[in-house]
N, C-alpha and C. Protein backbone atom coordinates (compact mmCIF):
# COMPACT_ATOMS: atom_id res chain seq x y z
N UNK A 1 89.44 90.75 -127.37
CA UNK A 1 88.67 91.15 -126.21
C UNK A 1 88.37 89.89 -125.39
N UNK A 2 88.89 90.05 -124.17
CA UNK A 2 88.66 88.49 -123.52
C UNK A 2 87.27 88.37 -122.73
N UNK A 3 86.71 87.25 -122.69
CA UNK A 3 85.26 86.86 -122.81
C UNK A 3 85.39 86.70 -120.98
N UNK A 4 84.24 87.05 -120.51
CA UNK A 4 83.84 86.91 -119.34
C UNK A 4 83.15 86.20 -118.64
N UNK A 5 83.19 84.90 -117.88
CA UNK A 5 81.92 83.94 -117.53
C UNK A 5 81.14 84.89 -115.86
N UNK A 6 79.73 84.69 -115.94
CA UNK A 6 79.60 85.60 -114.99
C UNK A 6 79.73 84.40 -113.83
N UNK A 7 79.80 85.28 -112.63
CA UNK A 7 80.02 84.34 -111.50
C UNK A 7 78.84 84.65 -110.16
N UNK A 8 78.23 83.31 -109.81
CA UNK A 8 76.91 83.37 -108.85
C UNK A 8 77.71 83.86 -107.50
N UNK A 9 77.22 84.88 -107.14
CA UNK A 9 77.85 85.42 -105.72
C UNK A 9 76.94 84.47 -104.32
N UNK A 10 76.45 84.22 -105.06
CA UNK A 10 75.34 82.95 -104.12
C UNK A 10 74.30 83.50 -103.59
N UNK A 11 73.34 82.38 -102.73
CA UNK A 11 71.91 83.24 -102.70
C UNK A 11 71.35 83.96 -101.37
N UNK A 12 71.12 85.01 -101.37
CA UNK A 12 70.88 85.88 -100.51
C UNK A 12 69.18 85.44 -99.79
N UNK A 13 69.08 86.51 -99.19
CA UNK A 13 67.61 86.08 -98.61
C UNK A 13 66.26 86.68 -99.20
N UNK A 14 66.97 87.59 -99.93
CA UNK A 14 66.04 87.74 -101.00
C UNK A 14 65.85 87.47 -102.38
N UNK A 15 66.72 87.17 -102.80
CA UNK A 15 67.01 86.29 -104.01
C UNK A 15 68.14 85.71 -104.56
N UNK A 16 68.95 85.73 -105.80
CA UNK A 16 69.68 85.84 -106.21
C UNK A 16 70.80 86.89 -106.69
N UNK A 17 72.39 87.01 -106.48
CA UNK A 17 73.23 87.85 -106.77
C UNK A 17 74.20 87.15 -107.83
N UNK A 18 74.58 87.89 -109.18
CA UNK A 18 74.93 87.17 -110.34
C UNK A 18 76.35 88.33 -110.47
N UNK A 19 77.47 88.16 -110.89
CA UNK A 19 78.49 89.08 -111.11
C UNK A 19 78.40 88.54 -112.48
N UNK A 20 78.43 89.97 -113.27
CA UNK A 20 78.50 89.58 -114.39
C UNK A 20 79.73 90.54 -115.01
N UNK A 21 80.61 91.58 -114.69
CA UNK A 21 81.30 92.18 -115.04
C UNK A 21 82.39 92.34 -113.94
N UNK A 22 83.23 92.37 -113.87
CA UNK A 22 84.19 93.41 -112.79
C UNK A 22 85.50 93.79 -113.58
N UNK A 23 85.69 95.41 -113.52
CA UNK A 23 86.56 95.91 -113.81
C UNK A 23 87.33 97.03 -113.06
N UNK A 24 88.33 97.23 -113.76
CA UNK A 24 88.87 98.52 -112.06
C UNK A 24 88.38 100.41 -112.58
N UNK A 25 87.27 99.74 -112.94
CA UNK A 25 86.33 101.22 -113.18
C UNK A 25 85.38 100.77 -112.77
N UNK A 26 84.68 99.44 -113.25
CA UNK A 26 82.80 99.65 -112.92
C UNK A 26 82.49 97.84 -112.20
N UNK A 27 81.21 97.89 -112.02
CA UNK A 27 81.50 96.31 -112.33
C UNK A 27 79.46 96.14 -112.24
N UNK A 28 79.25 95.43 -113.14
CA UNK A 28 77.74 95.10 -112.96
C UNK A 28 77.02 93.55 -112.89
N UNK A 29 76.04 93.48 -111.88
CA UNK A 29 75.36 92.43 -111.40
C UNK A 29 74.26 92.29 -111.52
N UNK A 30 73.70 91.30 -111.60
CA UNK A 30 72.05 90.74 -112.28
C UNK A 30 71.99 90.66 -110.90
N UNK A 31 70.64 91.09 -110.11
CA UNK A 31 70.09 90.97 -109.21
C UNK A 31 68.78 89.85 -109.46
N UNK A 32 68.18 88.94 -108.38
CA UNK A 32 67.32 88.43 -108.72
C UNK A 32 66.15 88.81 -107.61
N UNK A 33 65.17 89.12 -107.17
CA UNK A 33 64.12 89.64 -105.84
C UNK A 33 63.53 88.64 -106.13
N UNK A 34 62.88 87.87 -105.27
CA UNK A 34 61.77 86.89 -105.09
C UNK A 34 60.37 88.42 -104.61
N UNK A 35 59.61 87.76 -105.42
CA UNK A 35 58.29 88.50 -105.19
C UNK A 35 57.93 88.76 -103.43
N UNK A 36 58.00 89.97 -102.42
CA UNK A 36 57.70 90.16 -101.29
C UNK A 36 58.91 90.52 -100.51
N UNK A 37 60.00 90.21 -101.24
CA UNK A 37 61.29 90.04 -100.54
C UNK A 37 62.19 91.64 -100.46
N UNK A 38 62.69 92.10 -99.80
CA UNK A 38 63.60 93.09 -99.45
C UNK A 38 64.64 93.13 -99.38
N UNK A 39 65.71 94.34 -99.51
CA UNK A 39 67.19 94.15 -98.89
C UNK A 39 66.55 95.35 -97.61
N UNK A 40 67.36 95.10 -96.53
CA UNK A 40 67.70 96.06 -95.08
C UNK A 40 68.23 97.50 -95.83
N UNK A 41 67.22 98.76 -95.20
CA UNK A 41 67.83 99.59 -94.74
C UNK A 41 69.24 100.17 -94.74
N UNK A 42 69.92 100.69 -95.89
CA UNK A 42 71.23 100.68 -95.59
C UNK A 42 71.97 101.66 -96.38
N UNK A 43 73.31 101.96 -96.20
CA UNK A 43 74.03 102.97 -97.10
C UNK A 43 75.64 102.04 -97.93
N UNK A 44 75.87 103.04 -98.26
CA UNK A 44 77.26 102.88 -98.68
C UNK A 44 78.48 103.68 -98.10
N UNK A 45 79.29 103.56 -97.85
CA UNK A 45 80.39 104.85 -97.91
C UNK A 45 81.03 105.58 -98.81
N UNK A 46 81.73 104.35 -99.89
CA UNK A 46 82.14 104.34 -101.06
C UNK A 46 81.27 103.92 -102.52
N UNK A 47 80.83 103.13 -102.78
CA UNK A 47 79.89 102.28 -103.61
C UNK A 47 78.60 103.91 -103.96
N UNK A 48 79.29 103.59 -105.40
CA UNK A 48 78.21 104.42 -106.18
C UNK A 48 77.50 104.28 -106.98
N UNK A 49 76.50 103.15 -107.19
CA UNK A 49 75.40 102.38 -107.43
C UNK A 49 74.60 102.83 -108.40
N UNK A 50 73.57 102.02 -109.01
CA UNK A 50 72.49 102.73 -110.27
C UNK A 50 72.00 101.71 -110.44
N UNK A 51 70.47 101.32 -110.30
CA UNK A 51 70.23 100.33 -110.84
C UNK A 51 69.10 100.28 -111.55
N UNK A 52 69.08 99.35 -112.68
CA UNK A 52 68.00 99.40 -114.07
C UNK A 52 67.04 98.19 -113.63
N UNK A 53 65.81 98.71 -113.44
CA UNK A 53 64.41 97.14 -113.63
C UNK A 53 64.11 96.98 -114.53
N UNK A 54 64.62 95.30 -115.07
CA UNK A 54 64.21 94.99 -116.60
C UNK A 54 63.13 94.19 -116.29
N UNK A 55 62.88 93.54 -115.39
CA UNK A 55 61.38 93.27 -115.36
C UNK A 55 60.73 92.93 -113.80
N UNK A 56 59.29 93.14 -113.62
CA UNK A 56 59.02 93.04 -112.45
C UNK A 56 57.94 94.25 -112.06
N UNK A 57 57.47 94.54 -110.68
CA UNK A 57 57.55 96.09 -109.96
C UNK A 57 58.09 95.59 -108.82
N UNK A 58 58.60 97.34 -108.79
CA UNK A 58 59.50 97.33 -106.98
C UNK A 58 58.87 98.22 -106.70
N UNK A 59 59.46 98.80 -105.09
CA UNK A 59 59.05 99.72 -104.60
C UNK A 59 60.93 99.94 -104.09
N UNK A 60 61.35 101.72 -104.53
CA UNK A 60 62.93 101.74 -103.81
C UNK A 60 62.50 102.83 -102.87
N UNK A 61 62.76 102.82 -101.68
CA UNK A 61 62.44 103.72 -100.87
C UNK A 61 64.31 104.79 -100.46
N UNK A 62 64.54 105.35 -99.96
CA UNK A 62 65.61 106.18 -99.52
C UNK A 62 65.49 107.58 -98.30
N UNK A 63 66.33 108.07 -98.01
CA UNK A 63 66.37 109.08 -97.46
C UNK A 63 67.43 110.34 -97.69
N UNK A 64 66.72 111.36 -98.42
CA UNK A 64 67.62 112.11 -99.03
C UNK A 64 68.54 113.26 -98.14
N UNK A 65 67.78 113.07 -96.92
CA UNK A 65 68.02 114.44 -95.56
C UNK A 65 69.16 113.61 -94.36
N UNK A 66 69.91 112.51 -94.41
CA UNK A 66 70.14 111.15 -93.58
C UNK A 66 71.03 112.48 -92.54
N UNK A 67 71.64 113.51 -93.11
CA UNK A 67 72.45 113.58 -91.73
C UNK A 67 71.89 114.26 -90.60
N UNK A 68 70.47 114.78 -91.21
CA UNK A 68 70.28 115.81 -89.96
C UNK A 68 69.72 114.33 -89.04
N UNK A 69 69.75 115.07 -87.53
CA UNK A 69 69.44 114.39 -86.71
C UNK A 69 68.19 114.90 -85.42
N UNK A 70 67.22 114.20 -84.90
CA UNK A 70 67.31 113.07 -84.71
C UNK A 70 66.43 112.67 -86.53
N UNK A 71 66.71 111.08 -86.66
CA UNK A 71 65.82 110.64 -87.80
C UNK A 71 64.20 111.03 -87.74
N UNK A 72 63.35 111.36 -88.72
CA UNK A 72 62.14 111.30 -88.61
C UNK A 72 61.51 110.94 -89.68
N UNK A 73 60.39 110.09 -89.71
CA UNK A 73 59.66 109.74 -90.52
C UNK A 73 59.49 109.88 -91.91
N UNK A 74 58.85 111.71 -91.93
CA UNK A 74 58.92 112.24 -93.32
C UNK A 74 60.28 112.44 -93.71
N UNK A 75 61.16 111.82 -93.18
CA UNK A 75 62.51 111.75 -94.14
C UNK A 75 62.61 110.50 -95.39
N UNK A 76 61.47 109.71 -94.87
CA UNK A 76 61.82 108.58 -96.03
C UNK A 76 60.87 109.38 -97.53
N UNK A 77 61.18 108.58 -98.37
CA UNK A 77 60.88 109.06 -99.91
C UNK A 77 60.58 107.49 -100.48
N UNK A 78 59.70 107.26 -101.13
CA UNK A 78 59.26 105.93 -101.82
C UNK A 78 58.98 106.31 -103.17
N UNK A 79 59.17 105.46 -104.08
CA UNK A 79 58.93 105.49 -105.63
C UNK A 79 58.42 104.27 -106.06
N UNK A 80 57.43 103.95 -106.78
CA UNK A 80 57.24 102.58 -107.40
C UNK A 80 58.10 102.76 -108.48
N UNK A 81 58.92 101.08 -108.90
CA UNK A 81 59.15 101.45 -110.47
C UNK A 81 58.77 99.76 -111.18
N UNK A 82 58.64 100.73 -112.43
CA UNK A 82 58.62 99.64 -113.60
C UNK A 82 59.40 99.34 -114.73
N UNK A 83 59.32 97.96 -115.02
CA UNK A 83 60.59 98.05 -116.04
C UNK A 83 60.92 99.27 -117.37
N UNK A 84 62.06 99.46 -117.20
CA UNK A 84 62.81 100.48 -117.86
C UNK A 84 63.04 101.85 -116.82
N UNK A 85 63.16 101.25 -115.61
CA UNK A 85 62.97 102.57 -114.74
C UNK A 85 64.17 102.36 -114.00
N UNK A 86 64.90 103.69 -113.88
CA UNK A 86 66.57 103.75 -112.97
C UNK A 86 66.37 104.41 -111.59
N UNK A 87 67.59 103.80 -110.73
CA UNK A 87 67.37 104.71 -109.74
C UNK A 87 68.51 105.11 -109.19
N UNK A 88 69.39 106.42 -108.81
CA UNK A 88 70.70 106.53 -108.65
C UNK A 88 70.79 106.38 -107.19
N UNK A 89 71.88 105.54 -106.36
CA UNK A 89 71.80 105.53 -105.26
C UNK A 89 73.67 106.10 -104.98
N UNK A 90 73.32 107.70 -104.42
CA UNK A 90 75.11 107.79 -104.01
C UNK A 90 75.57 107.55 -103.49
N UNK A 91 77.08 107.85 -102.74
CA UNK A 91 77.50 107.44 -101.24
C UNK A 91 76.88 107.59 -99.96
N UNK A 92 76.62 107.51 -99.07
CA UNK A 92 76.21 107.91 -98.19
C UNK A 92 74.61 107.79 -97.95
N UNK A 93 74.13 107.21 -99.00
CA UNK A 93 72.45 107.69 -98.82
C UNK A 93 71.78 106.42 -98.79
N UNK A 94 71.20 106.56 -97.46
CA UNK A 94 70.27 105.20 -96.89
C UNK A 94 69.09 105.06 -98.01
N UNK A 95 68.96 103.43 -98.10
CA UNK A 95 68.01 103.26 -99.40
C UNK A 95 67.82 101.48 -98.94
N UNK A 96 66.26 101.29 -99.69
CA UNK A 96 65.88 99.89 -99.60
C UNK A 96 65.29 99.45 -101.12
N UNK A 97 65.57 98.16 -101.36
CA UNK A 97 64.56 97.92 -102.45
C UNK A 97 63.67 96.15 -102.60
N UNK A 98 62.42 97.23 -102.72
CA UNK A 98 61.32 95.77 -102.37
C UNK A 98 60.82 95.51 -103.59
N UNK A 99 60.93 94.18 -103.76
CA UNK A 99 60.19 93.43 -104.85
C UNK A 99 58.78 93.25 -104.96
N UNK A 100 57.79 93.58 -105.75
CA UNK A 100 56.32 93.55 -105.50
C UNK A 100 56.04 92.00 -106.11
N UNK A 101 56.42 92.14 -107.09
CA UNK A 101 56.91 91.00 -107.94
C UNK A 101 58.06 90.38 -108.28
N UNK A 102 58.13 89.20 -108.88
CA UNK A 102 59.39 88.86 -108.97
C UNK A 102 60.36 89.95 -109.67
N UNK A 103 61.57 90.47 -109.49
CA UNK A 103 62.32 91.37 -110.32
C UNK A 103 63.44 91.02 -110.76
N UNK A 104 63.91 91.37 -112.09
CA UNK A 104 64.83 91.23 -112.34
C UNK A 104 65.81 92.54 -112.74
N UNK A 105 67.18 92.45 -111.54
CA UNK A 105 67.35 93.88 -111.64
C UNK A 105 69.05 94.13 -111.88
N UNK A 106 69.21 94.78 -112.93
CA UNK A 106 70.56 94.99 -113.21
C UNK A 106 71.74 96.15 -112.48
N UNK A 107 72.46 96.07 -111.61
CA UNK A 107 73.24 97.09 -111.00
C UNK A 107 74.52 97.39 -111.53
N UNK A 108 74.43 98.73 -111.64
CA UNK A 108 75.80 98.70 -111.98
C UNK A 108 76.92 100.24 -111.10
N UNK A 109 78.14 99.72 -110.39
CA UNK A 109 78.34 100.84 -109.70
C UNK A 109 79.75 100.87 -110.10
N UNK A 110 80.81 101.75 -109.10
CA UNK A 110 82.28 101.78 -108.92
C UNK A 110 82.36 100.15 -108.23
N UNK A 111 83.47 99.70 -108.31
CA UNK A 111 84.22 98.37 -108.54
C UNK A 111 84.61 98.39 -106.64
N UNK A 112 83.34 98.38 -105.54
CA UNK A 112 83.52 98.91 -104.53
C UNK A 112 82.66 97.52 -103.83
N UNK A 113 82.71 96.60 -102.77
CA UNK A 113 82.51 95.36 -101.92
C UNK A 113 82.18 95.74 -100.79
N UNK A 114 81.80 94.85 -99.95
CA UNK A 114 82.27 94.84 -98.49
C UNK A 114 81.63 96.31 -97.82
N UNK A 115 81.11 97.41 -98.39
CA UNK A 115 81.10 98.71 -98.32
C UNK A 115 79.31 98.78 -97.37
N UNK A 116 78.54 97.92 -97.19
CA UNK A 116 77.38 98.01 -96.72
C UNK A 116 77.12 98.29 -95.20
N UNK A 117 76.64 99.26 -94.84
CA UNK A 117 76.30 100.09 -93.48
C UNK A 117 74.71 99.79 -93.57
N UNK A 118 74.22 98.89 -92.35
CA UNK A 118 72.81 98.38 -92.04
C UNK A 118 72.48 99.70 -91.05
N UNK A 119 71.15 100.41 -91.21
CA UNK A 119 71.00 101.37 -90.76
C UNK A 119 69.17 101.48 -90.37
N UNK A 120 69.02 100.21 -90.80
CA UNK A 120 66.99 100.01 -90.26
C UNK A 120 66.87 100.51 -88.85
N UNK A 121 67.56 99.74 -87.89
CA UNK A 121 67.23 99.95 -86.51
C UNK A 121 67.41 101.53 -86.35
N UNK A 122 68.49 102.38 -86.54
CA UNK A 122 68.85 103.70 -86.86
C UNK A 122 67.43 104.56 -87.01
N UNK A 123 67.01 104.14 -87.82
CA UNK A 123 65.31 105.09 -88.52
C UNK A 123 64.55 104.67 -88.27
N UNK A 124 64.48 102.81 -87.27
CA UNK A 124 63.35 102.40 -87.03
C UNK A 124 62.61 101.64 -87.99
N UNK A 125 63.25 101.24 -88.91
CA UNK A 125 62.75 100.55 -90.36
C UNK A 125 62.23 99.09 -89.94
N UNK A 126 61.34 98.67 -90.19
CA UNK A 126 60.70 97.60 -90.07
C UNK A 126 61.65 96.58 -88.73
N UNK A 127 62.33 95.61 -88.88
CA UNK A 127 62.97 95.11 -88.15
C UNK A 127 64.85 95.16 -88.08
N UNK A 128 65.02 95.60 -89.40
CA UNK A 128 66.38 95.31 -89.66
C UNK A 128 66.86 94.57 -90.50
N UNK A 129 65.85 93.47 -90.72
CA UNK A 129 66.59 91.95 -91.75
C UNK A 129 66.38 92.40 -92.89
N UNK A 130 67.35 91.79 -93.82
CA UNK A 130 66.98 91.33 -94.93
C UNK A 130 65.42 90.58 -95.17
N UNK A 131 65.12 90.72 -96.46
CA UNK A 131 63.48 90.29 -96.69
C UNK A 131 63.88 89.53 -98.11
């Protein structure tokens, strides 16, 4: 079984991105959140995501209604979580995740890149950036 070194995808603006697997089925990454920090507002097309908090609290917010139109408010959905807590994110479905604390967060999806649709300004989400 050949051994895997993980590889630093380098550092984002909210923390750290770690590849620790890639295969042509799955591939999973150590996420790192700096305490306050966010990712933008956003979906997937392809990329079918899941991710485990092994330590920390977040807050993952989403929108489960994204196609009707126009966007409104009570479309967003928020959850606190704590470690040992999952959250499935599918194709298509706008989602954010905020660090309350520092987090450390494991993802694991289809073997899918490049696939990120920024969609804050869209719903009006805070500014748009990364946090």
């Amino acid at each position: 079984m050949p051994f895997v070194e993980p590889r630093d995808i380098g550092p984002k603006p909210w923390g750290t991105e770690t590849l620790l697997a890639h295969t042509p089925l799955y591939t999973l990454k150590k996420l790192i959140y700096e305490p306050g920090h966010q990712g933008a507002l956003q979906y997937h097309e392809r990329k079918d995501e899941a991710f485990y908090l092994a330590e920390g609290a977040a807050e993952v917010t989403w929108i489960e209604d994204h196609d009707a139109r126009p966007p409104v408010e009570s479309r967003f959905y928020s959850r606190r979580m704590t470690p040992g807590m999952t959250f499935h994110v599918p194709p298509g479905t706008p989602h954010k995740f905020r660090a309350i604390t520092r987090c450390i967060v494991y993802e694991a999806s289809n073997p899918v890149f490049d696939d990120r649709v920024n969609v804050a300004e869209r719903y009006g989400d805070d500014d748009g950036q990364a946090r």
